[in-house]
Protein backbone atom coordinates (compact mmCIF):
# COMPACT_ATOMS: atom_id res chain seq x y z
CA UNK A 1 -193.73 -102.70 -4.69
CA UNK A 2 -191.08 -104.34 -2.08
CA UNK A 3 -192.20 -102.26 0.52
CA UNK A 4 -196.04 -103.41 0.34
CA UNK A 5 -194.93 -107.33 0.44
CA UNK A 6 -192.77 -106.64 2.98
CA UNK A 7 -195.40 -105.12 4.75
CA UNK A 8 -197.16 -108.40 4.51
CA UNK A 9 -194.86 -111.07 4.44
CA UNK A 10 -193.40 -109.31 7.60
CA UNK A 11 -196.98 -109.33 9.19
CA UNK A 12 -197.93 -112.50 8.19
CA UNK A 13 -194.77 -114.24 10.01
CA UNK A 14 -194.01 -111.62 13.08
CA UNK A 15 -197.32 -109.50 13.40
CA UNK A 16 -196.71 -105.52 14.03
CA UNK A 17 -192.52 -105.58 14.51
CA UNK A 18 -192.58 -107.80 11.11
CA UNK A 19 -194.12 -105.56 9.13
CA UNK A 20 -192.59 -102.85 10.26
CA UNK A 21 -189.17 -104.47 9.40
CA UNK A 22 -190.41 -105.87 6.21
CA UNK A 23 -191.51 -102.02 4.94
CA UNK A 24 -188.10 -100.74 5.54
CA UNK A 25 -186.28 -104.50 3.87
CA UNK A 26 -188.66 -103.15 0.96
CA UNK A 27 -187.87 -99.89 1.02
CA UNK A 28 -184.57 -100.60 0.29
CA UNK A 29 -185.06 -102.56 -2.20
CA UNK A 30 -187.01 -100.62 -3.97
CA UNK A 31 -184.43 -98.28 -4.27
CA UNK A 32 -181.81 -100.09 -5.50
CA UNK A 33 -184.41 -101.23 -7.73
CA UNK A 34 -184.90 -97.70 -9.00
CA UNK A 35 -181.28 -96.34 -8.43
CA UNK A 36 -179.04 -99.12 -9.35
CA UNK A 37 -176.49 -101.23 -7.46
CA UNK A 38 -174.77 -98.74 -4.94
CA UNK A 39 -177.13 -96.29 -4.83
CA UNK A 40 -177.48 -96.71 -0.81
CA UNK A 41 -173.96 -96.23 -0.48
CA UNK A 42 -172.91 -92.77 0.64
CA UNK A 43 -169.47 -93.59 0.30
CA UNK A 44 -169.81 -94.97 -2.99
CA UNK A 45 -172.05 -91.38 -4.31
CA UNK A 46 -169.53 -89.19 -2.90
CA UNK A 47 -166.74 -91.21 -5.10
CA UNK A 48 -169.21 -90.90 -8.16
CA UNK A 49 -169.64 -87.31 -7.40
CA UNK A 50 -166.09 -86.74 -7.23
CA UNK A 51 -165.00 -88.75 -10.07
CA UNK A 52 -167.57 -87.34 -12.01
CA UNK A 53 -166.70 -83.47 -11.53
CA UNK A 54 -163.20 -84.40 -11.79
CA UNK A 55 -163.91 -85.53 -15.37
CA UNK A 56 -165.88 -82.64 -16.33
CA UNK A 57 -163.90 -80.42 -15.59
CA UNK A 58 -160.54 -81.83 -17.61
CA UNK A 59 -163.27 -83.05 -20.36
CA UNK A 60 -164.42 -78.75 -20.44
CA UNK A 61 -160.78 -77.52 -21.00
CA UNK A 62 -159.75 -80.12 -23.17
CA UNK A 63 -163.11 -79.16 -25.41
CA UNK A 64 -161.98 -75.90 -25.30
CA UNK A 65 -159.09 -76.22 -26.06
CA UNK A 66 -159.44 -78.41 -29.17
CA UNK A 67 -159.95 -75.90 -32.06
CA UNK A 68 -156.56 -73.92 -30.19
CA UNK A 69 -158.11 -71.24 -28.63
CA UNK A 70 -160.12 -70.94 -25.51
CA UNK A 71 -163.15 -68.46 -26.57
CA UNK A 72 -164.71 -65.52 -23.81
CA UNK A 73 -167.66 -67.71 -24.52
CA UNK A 74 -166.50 -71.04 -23.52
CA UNK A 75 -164.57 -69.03 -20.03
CA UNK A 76 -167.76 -67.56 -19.24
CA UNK A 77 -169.86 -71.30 -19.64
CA UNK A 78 -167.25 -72.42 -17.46
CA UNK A 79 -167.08 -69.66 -14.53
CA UNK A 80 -171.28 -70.42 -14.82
CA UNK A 81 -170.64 -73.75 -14.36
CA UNK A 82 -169.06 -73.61 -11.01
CA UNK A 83 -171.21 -70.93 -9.78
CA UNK A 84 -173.98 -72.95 -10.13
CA UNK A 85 -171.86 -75.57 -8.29
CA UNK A 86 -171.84 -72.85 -5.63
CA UNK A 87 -168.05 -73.87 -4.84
CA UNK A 88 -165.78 -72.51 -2.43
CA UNK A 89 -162.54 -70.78 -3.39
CA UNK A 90 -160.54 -73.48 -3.30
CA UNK A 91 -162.86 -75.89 -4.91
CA UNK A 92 -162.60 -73.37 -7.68
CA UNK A 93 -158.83 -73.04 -7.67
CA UNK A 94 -158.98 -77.07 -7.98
CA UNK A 95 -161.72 -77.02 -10.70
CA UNK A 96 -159.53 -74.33 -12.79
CA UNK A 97 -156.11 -76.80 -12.13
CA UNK A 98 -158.41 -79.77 -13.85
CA UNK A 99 -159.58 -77.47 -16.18
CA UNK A 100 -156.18 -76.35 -17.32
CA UNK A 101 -154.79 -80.05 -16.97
CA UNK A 102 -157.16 -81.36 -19.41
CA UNK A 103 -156.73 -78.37 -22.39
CA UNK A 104 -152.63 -79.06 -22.26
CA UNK A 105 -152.11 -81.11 -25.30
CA UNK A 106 -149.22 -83.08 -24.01
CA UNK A 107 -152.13 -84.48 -21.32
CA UNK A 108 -153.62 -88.10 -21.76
CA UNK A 109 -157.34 -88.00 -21.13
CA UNK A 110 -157.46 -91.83 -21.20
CA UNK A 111 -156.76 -93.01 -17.64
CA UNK A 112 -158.80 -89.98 -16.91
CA UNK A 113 -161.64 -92.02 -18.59
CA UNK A 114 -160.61 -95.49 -17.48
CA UNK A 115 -160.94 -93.96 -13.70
CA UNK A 116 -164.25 -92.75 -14.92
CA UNK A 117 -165.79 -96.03 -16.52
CA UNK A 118 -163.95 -98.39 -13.32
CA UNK A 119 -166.51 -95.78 -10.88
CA UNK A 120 -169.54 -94.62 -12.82
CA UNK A 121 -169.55 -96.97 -15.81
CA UNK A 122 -172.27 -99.37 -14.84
CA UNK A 123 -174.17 -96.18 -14.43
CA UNK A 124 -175.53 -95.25 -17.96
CA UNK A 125 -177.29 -92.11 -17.10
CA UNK A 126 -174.41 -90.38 -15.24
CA UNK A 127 -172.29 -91.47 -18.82
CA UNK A 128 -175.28 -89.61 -21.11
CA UNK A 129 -175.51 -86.55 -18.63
CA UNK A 130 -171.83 -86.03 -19.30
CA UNK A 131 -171.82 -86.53 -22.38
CA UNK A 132 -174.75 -84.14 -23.10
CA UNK A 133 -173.29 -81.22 -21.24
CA UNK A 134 -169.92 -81.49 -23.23
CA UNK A 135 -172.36 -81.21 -26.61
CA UNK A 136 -173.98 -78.09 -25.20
CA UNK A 137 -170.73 -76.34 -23.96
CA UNK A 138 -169.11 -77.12 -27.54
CA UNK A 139 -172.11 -75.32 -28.85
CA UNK A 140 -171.79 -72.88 -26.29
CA UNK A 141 -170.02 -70.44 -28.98
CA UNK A 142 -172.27 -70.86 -31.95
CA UNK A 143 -170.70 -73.43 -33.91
CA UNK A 144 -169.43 -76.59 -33.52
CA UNK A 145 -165.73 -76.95 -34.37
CA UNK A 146 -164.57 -80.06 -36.57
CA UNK A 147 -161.77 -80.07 -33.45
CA UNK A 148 -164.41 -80.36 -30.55
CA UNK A 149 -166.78 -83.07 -32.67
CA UNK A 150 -163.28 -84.89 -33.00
CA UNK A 151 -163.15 -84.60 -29.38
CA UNK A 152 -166.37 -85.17 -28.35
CA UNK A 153 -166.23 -88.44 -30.70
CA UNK A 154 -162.97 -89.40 -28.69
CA UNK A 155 -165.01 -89.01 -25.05
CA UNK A 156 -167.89 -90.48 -26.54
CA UNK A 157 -166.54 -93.77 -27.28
CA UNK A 158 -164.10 -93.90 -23.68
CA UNK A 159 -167.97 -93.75 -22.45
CA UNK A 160 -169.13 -96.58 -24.65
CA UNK A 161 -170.93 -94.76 -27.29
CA UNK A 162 -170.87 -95.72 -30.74
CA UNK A 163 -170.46 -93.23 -33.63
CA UNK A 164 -174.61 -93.94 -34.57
CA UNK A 165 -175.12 -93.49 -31.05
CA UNK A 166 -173.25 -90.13 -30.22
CA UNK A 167 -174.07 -88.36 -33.73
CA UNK A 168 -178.11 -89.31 -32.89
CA UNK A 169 -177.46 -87.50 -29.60
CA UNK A 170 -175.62 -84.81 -30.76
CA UNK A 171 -178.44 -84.15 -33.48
CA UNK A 172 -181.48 -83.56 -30.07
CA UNK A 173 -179.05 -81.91 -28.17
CA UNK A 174 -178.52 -79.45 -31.12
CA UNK A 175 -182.58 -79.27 -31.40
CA UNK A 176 -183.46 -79.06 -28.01
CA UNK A 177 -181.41 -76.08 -27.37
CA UNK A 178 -182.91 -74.87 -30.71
CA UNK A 179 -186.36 -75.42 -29.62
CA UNK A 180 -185.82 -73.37 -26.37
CA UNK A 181 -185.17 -70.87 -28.06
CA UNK A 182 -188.25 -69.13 -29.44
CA UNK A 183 -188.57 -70.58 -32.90
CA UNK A 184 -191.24 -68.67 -34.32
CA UNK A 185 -191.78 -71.08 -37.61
CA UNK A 186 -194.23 -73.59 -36.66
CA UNK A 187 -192.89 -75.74 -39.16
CA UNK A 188 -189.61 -75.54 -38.27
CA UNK A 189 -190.36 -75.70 -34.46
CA UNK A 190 -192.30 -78.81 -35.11
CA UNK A 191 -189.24 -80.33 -37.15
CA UNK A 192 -187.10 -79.27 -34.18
CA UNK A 193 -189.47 -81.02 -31.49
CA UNK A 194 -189.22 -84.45 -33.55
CA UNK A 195 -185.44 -84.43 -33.13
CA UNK A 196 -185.11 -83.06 -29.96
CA UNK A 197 -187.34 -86.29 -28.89
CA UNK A 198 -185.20 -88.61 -31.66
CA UNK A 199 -188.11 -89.41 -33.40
CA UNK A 200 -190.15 -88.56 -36.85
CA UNK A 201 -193.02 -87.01 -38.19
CA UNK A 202 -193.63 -90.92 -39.39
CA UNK A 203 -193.76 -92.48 -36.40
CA UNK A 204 -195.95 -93.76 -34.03
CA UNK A 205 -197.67 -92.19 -31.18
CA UNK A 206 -196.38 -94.96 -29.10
CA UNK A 207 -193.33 -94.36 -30.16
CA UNK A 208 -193.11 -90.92 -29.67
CA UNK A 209 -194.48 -91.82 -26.72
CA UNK A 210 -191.69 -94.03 -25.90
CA UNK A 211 -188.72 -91.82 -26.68
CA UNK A 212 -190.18 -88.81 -24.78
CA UNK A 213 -190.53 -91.45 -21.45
CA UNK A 214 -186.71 -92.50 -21.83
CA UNK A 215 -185.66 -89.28 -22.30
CA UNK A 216 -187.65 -88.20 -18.98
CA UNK A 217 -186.27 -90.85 -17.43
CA UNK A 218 -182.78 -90.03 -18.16
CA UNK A 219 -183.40 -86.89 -16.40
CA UNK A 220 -185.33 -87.69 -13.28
CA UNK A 221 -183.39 -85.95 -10.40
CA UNK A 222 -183.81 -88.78 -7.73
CA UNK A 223 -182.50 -91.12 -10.70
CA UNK A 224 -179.54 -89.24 -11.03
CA UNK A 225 -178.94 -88.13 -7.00
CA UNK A 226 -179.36 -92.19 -6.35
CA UNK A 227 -176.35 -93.08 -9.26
CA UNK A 228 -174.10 -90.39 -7.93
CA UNK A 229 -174.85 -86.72 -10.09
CA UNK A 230 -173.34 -83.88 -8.06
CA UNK A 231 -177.17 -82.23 -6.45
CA UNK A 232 -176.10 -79.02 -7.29
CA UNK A 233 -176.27 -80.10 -11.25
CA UNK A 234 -179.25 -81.41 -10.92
CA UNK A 235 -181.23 -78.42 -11.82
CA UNK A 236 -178.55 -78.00 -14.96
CA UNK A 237 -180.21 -81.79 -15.84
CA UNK A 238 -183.42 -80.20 -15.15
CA UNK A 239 -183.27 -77.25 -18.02
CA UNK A 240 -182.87 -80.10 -20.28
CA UNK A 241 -185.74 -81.98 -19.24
CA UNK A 242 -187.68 -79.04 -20.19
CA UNK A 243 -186.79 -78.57 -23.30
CA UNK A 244 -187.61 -82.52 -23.51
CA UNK A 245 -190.88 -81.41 -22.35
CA UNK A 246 -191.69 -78.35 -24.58
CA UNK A 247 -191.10 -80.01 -27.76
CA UNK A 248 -193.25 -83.09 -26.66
CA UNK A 249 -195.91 -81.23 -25.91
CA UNK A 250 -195.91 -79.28 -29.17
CA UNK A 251 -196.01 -83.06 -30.52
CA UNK A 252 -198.64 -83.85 -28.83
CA UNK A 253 -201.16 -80.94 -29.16
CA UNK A 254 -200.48 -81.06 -33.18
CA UNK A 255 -201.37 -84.83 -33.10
CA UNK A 256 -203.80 -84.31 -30.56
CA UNK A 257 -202.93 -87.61 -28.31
């Protein structure tokens, strides 16, 4: 939108080298506009970035560590993790310090989460993405733990979640993974699709509709490149969207909209 009345404001008052300058004025704009305040500021990414896998990484080991006993399960989630990363050996020796840092008990996660919500808090999807992997790696073993949803409850509200707010996501987390997984009962898929979405058989189109757009949007890799996600977890964000997808379009072929 910037770029096209740049494009003619910059025409209007300085002919070809006006509009010219006014489509790249709008280009920028229109990415901040879609990316959020910082968004063309390497610098400020590569902070994010940093910050953010710093976090994840103490958040993983302090998850699983919380029900006192780090499962083959939760190592193996985590070795994935930082292949997918594609990190060097001594990125990985760093990742396995923070890792170990954040499942000693005597450690404070706190400032950890302070330094977290001072560089990415104004960013809300970067705060959800985190959020949602912890869920799935506490799930990663089959169960989840009274200890981790203490934990997760604990991260959850450092990140400004409520406890409405983090047991809602928690509950389409739990059903998008389910519904990824072959459900063969098309009842029970069906159930599953409604709460991976966060909606009801009761409610509207529109706002199905509605909820499967957010949720979309919370996933949209140039969204969450332009706040600061790591690229290499973008296609992790990516297998969630699809799940997101799936169940909507069961949704949507049994209501026929």
């Amino acid at each position: 939108m910037f770029k096209i009345i740049g494009i003619i404001v910059g025409y209007l008052l300085l002919g070809f080298w006006g509009a010219l300058l006014g489509f790249f004025m709008g280009a920028f704009f229109d990415r901040v506009r879609m990316y959020g305040s910082g968004a063309m500021n390497p610098l400020q990414n590569a902070l994010r970035q940093a910050v953010f896998l710093e976090t994840i990484f103490i958040s993983m080991g302090r998850l699983a560590k919380a029900d006192g006993v780090v499962s083959q399960a939760e190592i193996e989630h985590v070795e994935q993790f930082m292949q997918k990363l594609n990190m060097t050996p001594d990125h990985r020796l760093q990742a396995i310090a923070l890792f170990k840092r954040g499942a000693d008990p005597a450690f404070d996660i706190e400032p950890t989460y302070k330094k977290f919500m001072s560089v990415c808090g104004h960013t809300k999807n970067l705060k959800q993405v985190l959020l949602v992997y912890l869920i799935v790696m506490a799930l990663v073993d089959g169960h989840f733990h009274p200890a981790e949803e203490a934990v997760l409850t604990d991260i959850a509200g450092h990140l400004g979640f409520d406890q409405a707010a983090f047991k809602h996501m928690v509950e389409m987390v739990l059903n998008q993974s389910h519904f990824g997984g072959g459900q063969v009962n098309p009842v029970e898929a069906l159930e599953d699709a409604y709460k991976a979405l966060g909606v009801s058989k009761d409610s509207t189109d529109a706002e199905v509709k509605r909820a499967y757009r957010k949720l979309m949007s919370q996933y949209h890799p140039d969204k969450l490149m332009g706040q600061g996600l790591p690229e290499d977890m973008i296609a992790m964000a990516t297998e969630q969207a699809k799940e997101i997808q799936l169940a909507y379009d069961l949704i949507k072929k049994t209501r026929n909209i």
